[in-house]
Protein backbone atom coordinates (compact mmCIF):
# COMPACT_ATOMS: atom_id res chain seq x y z
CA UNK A 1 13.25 61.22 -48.66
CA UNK A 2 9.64 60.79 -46.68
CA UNK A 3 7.57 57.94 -47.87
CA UNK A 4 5.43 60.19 -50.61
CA UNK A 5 1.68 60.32 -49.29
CA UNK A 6 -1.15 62.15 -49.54
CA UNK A 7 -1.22 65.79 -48.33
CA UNK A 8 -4.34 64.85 -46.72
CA UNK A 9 -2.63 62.12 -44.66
CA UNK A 10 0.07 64.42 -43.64
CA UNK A 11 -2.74 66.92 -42.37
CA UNK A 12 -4.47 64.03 -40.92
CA UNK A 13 -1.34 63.45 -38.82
CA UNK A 14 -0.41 67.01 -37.81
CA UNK A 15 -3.76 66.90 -36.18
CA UNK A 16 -2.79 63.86 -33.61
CA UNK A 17 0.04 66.20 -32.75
CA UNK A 18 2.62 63.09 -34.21
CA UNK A 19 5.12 65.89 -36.03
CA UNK A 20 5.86 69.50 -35.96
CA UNK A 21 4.30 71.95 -38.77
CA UNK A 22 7.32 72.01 -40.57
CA UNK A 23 7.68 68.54 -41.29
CA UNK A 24 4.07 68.08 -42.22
CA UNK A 25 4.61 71.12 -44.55
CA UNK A 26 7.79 69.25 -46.44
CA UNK A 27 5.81 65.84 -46.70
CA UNK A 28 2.67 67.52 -47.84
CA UNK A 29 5.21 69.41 -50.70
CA UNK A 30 7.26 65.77 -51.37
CA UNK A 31 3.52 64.12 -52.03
CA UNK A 32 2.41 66.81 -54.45
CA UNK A 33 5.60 66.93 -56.34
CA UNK A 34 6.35 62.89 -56.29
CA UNK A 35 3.44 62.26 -58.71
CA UNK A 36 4.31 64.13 -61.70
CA UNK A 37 7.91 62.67 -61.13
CA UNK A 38 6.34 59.09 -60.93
CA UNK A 39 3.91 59.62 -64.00
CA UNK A 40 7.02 61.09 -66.02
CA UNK A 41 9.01 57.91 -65.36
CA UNK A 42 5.87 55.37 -66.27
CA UNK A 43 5.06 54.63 -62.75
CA UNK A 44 1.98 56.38 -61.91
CA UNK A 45 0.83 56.20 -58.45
CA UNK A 46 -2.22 53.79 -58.22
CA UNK A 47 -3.76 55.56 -55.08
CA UNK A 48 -3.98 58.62 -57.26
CA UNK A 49 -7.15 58.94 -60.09
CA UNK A 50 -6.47 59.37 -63.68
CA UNK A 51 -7.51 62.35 -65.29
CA UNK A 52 -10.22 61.93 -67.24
CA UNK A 53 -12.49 64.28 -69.41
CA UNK A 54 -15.45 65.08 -66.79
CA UNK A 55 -12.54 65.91 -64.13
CA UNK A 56 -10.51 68.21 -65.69
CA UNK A 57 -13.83 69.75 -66.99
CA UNK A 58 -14.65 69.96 -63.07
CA UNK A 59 -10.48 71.38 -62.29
CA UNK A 60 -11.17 73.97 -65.03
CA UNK A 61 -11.42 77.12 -63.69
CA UNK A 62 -15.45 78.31 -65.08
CA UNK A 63 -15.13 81.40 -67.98
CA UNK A 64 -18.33 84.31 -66.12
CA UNK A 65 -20.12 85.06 -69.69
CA UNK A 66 -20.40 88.87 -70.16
CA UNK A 67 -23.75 89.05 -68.48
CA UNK A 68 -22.83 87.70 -65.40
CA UNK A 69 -19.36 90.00 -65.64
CA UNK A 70 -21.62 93.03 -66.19
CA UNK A 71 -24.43 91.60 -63.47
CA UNK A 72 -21.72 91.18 -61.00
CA UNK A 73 -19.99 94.88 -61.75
CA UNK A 74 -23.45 96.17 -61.36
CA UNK A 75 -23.61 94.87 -57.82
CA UNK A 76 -20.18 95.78 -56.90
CA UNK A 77 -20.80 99.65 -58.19
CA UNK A 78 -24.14 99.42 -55.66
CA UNK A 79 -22.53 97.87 -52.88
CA UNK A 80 -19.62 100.67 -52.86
CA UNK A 81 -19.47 102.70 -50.04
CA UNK A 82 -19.57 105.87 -51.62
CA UNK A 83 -21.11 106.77 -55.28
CA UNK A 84 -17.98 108.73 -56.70
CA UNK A 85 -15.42 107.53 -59.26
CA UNK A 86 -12.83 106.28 -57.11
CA UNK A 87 -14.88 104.04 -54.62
CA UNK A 88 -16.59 101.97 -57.92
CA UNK A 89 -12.92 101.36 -59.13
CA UNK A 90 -12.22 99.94 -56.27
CA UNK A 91 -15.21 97.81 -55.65
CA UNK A 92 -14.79 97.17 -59.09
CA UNK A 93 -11.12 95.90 -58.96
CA UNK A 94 -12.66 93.88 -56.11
CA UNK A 95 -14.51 91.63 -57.68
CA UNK A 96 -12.28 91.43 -60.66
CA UNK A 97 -9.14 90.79 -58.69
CA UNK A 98 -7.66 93.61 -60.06
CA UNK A 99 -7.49 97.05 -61.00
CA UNK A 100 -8.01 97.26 -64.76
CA UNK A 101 -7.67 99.77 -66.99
CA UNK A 102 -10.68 100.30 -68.10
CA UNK A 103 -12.38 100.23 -65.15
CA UNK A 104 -11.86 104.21 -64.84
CA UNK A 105 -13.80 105.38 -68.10
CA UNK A 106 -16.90 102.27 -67.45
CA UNK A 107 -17.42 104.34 -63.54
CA UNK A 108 -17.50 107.95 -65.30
CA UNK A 109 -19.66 106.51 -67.76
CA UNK A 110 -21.81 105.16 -65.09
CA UNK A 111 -21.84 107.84 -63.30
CA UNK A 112 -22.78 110.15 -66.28
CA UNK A 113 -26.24 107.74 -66.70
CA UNK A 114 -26.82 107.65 -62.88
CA UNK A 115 -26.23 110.72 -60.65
CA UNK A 116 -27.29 108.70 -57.55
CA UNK A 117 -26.95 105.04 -57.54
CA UNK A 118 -30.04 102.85 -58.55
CA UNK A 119 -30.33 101.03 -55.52
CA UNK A 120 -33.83 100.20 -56.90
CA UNK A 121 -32.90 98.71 -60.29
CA UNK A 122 -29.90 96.44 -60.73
CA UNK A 123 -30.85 95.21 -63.96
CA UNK A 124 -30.76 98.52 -65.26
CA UNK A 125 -27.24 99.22 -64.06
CA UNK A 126 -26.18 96.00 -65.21
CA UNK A 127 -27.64 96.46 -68.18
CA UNK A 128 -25.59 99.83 -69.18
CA UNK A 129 -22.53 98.08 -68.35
CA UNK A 130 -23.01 95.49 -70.36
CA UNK A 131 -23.12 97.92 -73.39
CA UNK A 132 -20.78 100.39 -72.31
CA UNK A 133 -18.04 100.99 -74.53
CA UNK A 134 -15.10 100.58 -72.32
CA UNK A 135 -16.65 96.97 -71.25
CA UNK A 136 -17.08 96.03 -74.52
CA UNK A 137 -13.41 97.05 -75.79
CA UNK A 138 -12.34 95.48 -72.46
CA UNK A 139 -14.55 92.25 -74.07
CA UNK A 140 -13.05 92.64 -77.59
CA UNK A 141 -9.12 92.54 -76.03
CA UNK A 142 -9.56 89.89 -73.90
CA UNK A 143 -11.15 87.49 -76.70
CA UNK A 144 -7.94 88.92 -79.00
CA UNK A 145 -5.38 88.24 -76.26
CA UNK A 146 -7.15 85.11 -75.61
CA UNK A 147 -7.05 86.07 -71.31
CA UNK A 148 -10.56 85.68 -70.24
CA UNK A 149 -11.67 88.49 -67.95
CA UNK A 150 -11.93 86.61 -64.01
CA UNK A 151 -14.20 87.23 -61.28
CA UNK A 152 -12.48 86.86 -58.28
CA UNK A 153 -15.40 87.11 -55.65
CA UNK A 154 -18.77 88.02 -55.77
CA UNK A 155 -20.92 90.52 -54.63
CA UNK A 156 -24.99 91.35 -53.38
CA UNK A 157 -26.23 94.55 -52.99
CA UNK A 158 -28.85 94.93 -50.69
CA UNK A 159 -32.42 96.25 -52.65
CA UNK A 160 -34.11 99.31 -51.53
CA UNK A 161 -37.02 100.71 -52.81
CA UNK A 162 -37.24 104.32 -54.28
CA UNK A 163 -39.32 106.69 -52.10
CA UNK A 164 -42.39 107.05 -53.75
CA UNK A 165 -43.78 110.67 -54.61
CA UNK A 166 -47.58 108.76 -54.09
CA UNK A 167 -49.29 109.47 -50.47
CA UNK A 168 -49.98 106.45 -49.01
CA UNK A 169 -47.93 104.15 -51.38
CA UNK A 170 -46.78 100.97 -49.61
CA UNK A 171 -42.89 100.60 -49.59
CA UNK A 172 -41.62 97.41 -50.77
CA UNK A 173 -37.73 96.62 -50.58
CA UNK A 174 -37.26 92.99 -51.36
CA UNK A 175 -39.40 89.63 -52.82
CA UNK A 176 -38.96 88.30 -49.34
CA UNK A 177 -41.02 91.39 -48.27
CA UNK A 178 -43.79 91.37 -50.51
CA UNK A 179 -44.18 87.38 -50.21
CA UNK A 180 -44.53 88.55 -46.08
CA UNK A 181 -46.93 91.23 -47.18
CA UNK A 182 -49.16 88.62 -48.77
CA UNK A 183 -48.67 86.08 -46.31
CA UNK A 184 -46.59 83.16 -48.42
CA UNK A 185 -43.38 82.10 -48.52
CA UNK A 186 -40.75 83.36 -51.15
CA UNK A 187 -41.41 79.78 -52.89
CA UNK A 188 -45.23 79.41 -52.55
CA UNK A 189 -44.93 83.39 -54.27
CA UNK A 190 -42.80 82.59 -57.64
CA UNK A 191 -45.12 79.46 -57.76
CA UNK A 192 -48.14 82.10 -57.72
CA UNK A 193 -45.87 83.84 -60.15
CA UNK A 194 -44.49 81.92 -62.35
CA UNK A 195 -41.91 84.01 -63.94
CA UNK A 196 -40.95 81.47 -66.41
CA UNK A 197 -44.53 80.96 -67.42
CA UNK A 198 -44.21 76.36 -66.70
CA UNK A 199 -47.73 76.91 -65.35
CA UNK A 200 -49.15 76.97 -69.01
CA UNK A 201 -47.51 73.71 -69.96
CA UNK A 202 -48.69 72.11 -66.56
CA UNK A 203 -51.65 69.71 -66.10
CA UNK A 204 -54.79 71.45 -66.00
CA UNK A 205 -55.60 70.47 -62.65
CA UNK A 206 -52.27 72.14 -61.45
CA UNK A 207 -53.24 75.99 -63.15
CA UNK A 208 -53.67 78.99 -61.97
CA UNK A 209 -56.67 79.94 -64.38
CA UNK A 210 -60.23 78.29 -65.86
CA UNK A 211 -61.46 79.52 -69.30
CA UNK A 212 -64.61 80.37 -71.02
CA UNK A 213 -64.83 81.41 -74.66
CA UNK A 214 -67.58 83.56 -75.34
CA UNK A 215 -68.99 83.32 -78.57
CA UNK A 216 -69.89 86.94 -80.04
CA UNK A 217 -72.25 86.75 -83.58
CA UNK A 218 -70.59 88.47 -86.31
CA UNK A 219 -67.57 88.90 -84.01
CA UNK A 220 -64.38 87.86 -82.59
CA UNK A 221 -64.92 85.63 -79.58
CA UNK A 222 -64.12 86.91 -76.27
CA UNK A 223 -61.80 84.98 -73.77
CA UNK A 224 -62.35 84.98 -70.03
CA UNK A 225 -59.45 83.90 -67.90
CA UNK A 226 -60.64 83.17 -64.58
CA UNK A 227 -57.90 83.16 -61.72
CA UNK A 228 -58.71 79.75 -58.89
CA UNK A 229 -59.46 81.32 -55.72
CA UNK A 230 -56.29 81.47 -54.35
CA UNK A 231 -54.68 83.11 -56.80
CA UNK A 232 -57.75 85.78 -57.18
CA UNK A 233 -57.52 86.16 -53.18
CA UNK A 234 -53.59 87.22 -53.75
CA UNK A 235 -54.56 89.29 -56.96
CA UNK A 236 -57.34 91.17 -54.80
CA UNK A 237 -54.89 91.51 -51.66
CA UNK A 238 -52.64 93.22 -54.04
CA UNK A 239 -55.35 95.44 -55.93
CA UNK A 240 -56.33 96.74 -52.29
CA UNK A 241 -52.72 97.20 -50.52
CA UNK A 242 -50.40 98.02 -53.40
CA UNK A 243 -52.49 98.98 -56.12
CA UNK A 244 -55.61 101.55 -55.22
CA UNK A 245 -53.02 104.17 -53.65
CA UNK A 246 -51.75 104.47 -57.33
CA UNK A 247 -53.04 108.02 -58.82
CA UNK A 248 -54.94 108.05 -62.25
CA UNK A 249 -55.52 109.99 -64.72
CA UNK A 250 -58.73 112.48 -64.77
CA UNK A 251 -60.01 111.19 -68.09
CA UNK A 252 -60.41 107.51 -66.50
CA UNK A 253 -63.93 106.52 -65.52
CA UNK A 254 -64.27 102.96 -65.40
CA UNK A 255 -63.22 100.95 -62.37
CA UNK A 256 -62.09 103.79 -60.61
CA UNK A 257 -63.80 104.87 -57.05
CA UNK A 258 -66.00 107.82 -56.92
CA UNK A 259 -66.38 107.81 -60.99
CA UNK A 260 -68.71 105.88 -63.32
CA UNK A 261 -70.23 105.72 -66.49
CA UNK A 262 -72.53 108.26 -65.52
CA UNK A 263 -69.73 110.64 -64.54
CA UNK A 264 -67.93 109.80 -67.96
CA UNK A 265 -70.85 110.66 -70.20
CA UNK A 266 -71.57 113.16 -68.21
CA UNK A 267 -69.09 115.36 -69.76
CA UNK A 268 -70.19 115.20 -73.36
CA UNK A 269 -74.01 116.98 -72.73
CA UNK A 270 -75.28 118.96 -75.30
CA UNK A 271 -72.54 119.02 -77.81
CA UNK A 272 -72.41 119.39 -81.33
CA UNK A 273 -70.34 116.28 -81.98
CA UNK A 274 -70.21 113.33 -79.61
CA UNK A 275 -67.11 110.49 -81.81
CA UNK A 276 -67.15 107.38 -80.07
CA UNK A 277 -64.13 105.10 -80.72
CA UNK A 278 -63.81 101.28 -79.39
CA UNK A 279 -59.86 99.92 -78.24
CA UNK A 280 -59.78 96.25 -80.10
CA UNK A 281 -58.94 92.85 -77.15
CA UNK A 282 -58.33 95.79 -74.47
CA UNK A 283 -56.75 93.66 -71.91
CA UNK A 284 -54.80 91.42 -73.89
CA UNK A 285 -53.08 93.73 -75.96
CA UNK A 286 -51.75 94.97 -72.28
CA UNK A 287 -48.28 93.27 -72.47
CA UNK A 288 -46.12 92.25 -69.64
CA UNK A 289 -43.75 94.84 -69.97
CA UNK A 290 -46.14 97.82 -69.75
CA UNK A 291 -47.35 96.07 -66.48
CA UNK A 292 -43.52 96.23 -65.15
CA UNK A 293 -43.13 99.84 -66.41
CA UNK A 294 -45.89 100.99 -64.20
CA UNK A 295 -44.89 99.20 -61.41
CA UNK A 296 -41.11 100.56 -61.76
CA UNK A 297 -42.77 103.75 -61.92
CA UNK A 298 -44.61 103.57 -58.61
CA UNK A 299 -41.38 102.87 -57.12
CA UNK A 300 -41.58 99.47 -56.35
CA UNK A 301 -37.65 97.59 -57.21
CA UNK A 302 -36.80 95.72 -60.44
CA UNK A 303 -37.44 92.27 -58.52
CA UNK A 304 -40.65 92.98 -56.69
CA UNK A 305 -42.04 94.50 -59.64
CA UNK A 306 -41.16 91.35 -61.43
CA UNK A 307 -43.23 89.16 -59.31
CA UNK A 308 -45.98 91.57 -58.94
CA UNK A 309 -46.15 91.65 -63.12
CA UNK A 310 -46.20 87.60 -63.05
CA UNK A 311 -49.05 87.24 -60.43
CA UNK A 312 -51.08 90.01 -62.61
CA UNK A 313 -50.32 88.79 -66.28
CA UNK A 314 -50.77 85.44 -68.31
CA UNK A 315 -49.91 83.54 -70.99
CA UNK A 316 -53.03 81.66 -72.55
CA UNK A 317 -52.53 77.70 -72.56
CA UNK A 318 -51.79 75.93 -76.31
CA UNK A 319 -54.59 74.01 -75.41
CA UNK A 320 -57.33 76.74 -74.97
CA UNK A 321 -56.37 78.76 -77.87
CA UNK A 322 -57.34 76.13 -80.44
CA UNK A 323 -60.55 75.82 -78.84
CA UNK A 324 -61.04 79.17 -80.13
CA UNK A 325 -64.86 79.55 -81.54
CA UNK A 326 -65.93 80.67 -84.87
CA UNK A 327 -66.10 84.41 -85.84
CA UNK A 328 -65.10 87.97 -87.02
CA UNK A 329 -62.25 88.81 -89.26
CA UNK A 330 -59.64 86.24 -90.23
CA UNK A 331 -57.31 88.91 -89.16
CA UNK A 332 -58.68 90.19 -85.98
CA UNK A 333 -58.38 86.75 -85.23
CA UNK A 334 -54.61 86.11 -85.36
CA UNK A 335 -53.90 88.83 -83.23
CA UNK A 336 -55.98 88.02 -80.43
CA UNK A 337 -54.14 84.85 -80.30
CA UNK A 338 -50.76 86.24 -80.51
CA UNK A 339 -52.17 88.78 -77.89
CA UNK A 340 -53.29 85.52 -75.85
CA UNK A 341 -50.33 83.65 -76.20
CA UNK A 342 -47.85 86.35 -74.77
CA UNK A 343 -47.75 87.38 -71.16
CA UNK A 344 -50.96 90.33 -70.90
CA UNK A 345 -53.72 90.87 -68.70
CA UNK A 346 -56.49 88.13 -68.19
CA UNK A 347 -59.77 89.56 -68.30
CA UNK A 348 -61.15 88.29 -65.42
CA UNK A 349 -58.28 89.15 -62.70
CA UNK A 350 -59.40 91.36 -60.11
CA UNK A 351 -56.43 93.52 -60.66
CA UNK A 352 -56.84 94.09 -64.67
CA UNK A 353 -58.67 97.15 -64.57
CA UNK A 354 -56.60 99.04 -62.71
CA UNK A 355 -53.72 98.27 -63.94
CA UNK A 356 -55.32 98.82 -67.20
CA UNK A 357 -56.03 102.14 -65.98
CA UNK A 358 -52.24 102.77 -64.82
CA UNK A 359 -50.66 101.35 -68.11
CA UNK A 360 -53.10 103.63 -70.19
CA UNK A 361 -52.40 106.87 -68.51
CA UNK A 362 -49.43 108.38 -71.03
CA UNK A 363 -52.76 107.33 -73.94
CA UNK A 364 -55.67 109.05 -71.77
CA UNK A 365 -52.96 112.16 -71.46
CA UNK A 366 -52.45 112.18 -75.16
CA UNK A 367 -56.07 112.07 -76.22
CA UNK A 368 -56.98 115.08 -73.86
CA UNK A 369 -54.39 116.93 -75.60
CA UNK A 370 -55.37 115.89 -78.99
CA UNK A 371 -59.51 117.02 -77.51
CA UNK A 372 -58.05 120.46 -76.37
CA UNK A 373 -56.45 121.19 -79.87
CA UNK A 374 -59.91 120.48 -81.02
CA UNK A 375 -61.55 122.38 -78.67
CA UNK A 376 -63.61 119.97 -76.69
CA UNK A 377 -63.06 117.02 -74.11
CA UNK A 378 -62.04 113.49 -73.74
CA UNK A 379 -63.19 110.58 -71.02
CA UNK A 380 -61.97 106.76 -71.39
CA UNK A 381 -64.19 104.26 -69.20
CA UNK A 382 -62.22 101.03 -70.07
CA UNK A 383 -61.79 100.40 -74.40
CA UNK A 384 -64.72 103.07 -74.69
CA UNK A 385 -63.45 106.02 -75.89
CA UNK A 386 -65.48 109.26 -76.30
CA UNK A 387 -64.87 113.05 -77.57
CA UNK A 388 -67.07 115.94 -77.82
CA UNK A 389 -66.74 119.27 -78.69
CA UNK A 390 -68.39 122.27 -80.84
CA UNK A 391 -68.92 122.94 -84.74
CA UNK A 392 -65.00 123.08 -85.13
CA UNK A 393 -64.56 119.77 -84.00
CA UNK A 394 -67.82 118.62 -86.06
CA UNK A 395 -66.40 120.05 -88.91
CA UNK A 396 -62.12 118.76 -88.17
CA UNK A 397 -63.97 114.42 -86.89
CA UNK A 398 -62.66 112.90 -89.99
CA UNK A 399 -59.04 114.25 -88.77
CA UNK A 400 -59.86 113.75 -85.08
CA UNK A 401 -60.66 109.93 -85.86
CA UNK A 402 -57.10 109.56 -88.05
CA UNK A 403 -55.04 111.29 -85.53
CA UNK A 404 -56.23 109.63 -82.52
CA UNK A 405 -56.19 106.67 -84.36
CA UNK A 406 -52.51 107.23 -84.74
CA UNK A 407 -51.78 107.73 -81.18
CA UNK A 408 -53.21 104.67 -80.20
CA UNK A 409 -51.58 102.28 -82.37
CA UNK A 410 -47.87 104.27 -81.11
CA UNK A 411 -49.28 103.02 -77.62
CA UNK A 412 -49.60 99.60 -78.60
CA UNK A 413 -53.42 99.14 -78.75
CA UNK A 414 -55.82 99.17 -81.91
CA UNK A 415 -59.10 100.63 -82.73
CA UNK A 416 -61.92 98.64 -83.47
CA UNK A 417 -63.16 100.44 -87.22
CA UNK A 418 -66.71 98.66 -86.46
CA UNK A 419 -67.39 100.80 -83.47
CA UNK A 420 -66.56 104.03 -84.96
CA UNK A 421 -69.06 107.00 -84.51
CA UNK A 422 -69.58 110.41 -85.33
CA UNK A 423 -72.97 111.35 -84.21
CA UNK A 424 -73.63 115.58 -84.66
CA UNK A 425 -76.07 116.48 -82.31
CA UNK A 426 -79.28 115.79 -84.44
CA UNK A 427 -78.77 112.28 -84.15
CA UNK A 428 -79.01 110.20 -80.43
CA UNK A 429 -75.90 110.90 -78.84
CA UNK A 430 -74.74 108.54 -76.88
CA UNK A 431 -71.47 107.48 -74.50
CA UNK A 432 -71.23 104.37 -72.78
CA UNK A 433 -75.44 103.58 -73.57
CA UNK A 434 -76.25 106.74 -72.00
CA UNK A 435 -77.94 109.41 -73.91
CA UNK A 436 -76.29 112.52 -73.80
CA UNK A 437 -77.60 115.25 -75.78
CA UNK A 438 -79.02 117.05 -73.61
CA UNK A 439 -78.09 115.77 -70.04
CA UNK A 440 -77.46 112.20 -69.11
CA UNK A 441 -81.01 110.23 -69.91
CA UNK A 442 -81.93 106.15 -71.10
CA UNK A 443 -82.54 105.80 -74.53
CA UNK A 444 -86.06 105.80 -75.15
CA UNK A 445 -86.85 102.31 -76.06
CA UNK A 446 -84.95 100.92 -73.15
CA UNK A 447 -87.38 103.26 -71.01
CA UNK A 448 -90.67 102.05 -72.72
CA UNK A 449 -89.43 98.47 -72.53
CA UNK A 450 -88.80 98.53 -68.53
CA UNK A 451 -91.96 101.05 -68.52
CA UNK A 452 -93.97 98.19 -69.62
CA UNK A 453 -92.85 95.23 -68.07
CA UNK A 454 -93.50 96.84 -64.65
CA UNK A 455 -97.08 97.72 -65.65
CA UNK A 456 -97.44 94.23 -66.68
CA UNK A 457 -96.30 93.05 -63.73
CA UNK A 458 -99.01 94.83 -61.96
CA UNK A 459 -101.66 94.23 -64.40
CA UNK A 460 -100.95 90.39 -65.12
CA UNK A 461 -98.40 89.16 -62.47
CA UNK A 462 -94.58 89.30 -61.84
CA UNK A 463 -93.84 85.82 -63.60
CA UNK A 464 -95.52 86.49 -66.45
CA UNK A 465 -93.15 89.12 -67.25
CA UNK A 466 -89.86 86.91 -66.41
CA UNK A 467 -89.65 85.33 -70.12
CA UNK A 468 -86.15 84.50 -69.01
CA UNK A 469 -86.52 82.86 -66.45
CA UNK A 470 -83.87 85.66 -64.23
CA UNK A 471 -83.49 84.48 -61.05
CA UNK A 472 -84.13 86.97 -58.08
CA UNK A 473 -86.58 88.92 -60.31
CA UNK A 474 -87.73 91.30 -58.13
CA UNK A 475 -84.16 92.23 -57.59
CA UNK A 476 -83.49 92.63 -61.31
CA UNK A 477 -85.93 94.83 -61.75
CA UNK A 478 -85.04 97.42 -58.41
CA UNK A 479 -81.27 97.19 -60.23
CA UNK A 480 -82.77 98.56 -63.52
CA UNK A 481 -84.73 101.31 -62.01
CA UNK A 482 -81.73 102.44 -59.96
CA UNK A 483 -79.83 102.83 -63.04
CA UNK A 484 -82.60 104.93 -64.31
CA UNK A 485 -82.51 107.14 -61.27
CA UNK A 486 -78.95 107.73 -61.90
CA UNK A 487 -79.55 109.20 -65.18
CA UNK A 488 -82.46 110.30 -64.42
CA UNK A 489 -83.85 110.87 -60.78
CA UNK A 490 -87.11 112.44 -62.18
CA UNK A 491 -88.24 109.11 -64.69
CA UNK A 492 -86.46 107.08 -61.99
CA UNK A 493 -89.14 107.94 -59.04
CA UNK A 494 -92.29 107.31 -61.21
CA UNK A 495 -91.51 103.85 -62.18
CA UNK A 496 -90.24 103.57 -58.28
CA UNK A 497 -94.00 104.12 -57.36
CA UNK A 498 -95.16 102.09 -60.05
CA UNK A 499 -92.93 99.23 -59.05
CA UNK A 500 -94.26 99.43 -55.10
CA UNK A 501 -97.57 98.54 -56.34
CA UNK A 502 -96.45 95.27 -57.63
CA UNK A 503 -97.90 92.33 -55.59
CA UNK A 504 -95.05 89.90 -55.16
């Protein structure tokens, strides 16, 4: 009988060509087998290790949880070769090291939810298996039977974007991609990210945003979240490239190109009814996961969209929300800081409006609906909402105000009660602080106030007129008269000539 070694010993010598393959095969079988024999007889082998705890934890074979089961499924089904019946079986038996039973009703169920495979959305897939019935019986029998369900290799399926019905809308396929697209690495991206939102527990020299409460009399303060330039310089390469291609809906006027306030309350002239209603903490009460919707809509893949939805959101640090001012309702309080302290939008990133915008198109589509039932019209420029319509909808604003209060709370948002108006068309109509009854005009006493202070400022002297001390006066003033002209070119052009004559 061979001196019982190592198998690794045996190898060792095969390699310097010493014996012939079969001998090294019936030594390396003699050392494997000796040891049990040895240990059985009370003489263990000393150039062997015991068996302890941490090493047969480390021998055990590990137990895939039912995520990573289903995960791994998902990835086989989008890696098959063809998207029929048959083929996932078999890339599912692949993976599983077997064909199982109930591998046949999981693919027609799978195929019943997904005519074409969702090369675009793993997560999805993997999420349908994991609730499938046949997967969970599958579950059920193998925790009875106590034979753990296996993975015998793994698979990765490739991401591909969906081709995107938007002209001009970038296509995206992978993280590595977009990170390209923006010019970082995949690492220096989830850092910009942060997925697992560690940036709000990190020292505040090492985040991604500065604060600023503003305090609001008689109201709830207002947060502004203020992305460090090179964050805002990837939010803004992103609001240009991947964003602005994204279509919006008609009733939209603020931040949008080619629209305005002006254009907004344009719409609502001589009516009989102007209602103004007010969207309470607009951007933070944009979650996360109306973000990743709209980006999954536009096409972009489960895993791009989910680092595009962590460089645009933001959880509010512990730190700043109990630095929260005094003011408003006790109520309206607590949920702005359960808004704040969940991913949302910051107001104050370059790409909140717009997406914004995007999230709020399925609301802006059900106002207009609700306006054309009252026969009349609807326009949204940010949390500003405003209706108009004839003496039907004067006489129907109580229900108007109850029913589109009613669709916005089943969108997720809330209306502010304080800001809600019903002004008939005897009273100053206004939308957005422009006068509307009967075309688009300043309200009177902001036209007498500018009206004077440039007379003054001929009469007396530009700084005497400056009580505020603005800086770049001159330049104030030119930015308040071209808002006039925009509403109305007529007024606009006199107090243009009366502002040449200023001596500066």
């Amino acid at each position: 009988m061979p001196d019982p070694c190592t198998a690794g010993a045996a190898l060792r010598s095969a390699q310097l060509r010493t014996r012939t393959d079969s001998r090294v095969i019936g030594e390396a079988i003699a050392a494997m087998t000796a040891q049990p024999r040895a240990r059985a007889a009370g003489r263990a082998d000393p150039a062997v290790a015991p068996v302890t705890a941490a090493s047969a934890t480390l021998k055990r074979t590990p137990r895939p949880s039912p995520t990573a089961i289903a995960a791994t499924l998902a990835q086989a089904f989008l890696s098959s070769p063809d998207w029929s019946k048959p083929a996932l079986m078999e890339s599912g038996a692949q993976v599983l090291g077997a064909r199982r039973r109930w591998l046949g009703p999981l693919a027609a169920q799978v195929l019943r939810s997904h005519p074409r495979p969702p090369v675009d959305a793993p997560r999805e897939l993997a999420a349908l298996v994991l609730v499938s019935e046949p997967f969970v019986e599958a579950l059920a029998k193998s925790v009875q039977q106590r034979k753990p369900i296996h993975l015998a290799r793994y698979v990765l399926a490739a991401g591909a974007a969906r081709d995107s019905q938007v002209r001009g809308a970038p296509r995206i396929d992978t993280v590595g991609a977009l990170a390209a697209r923006l010019g970082l690495g995949v690492g220096e991206l989830d850092w910009f990210a942060d997925p697992r939102h560690w940036n709000r527990r990190a020292d505040a020299r090492l985040q991604h945003y500065r604060y600023r409460w503003l305090v609001r009399p008689g109201r709830v303060p207002r947060l502004l979240e203020i992305p460090r330039p090179r964050l805002r310089f990837l939010q803004r390469a992103v609001l240009r490239e991947l964003l602005h291609p994204l279509p919006l809906h008609d009733a939209a006027h603020g931040f949008v190109p080619g629209r305005s306030a002006v254009t907004g309350a344009a719409q609502h002239t001589g009516r009989a009814v102007v209602v103004n209603l007010d969207l309470a903490s607009f951007f933070a009460h944009v979650t996360a996961g109306r973000v990743f919707g709209v980006l999954r809509q536009a096409g972009f893949t489960e895993a791009v969209a989910h680092q595009l939805t962590g460089l645009c959101t933001h959880v509010v640090p512990p730190r700043i929300l109990v630095q929260m001012p005094p003011g408003g309702d006790p109520a309206d309080r607590l949920a702005l800081r359960q808004a704040l302290s969940l991913p949302h939008l910051p107001q104050g990133a370059p790409t909140s409006p717009t997406l914004a915008n995007l999230s709020l198109r399925r609301l802006d589509s059900r106002l207009a609906g609700l306006a054309e039932k009252f026969d009349g019209g609807y326009t949204r420029y940010a949390d500003d909402l405003a209706f108009s319509g004839g003496r039907d909808m004067l006489r129907r604003a109580d229900a108007l105000v109850r029913a589109a209060g009613t669709i916005v709370e089943d969108e997720g948002h809330r209306l502010n009660r304080l800001k809600s108006r019903v002004r008939p068309a005897g009273t100053r109509q206004a939308v957005t602080s422009v006068v509307v009854n009967e075309r688009t005009n300043l309200a009177r006493d902001d036209f007498d106030r500018l009206k004077a202070i440039i007379h003054n400022c001929r009469v007396h002297g530009p700084e005497s007129q400056n009580r505020d001390s603005v800086p770049e006066f001159r330049s104030h003033l030119l930015g308040r008269i071209s808002w006039l002209s925009s509403l109305n070119p007529a007024r606009g052009a006199r107090l243009r000539q009366a502002f040449d004559l200023i001596t500066w």
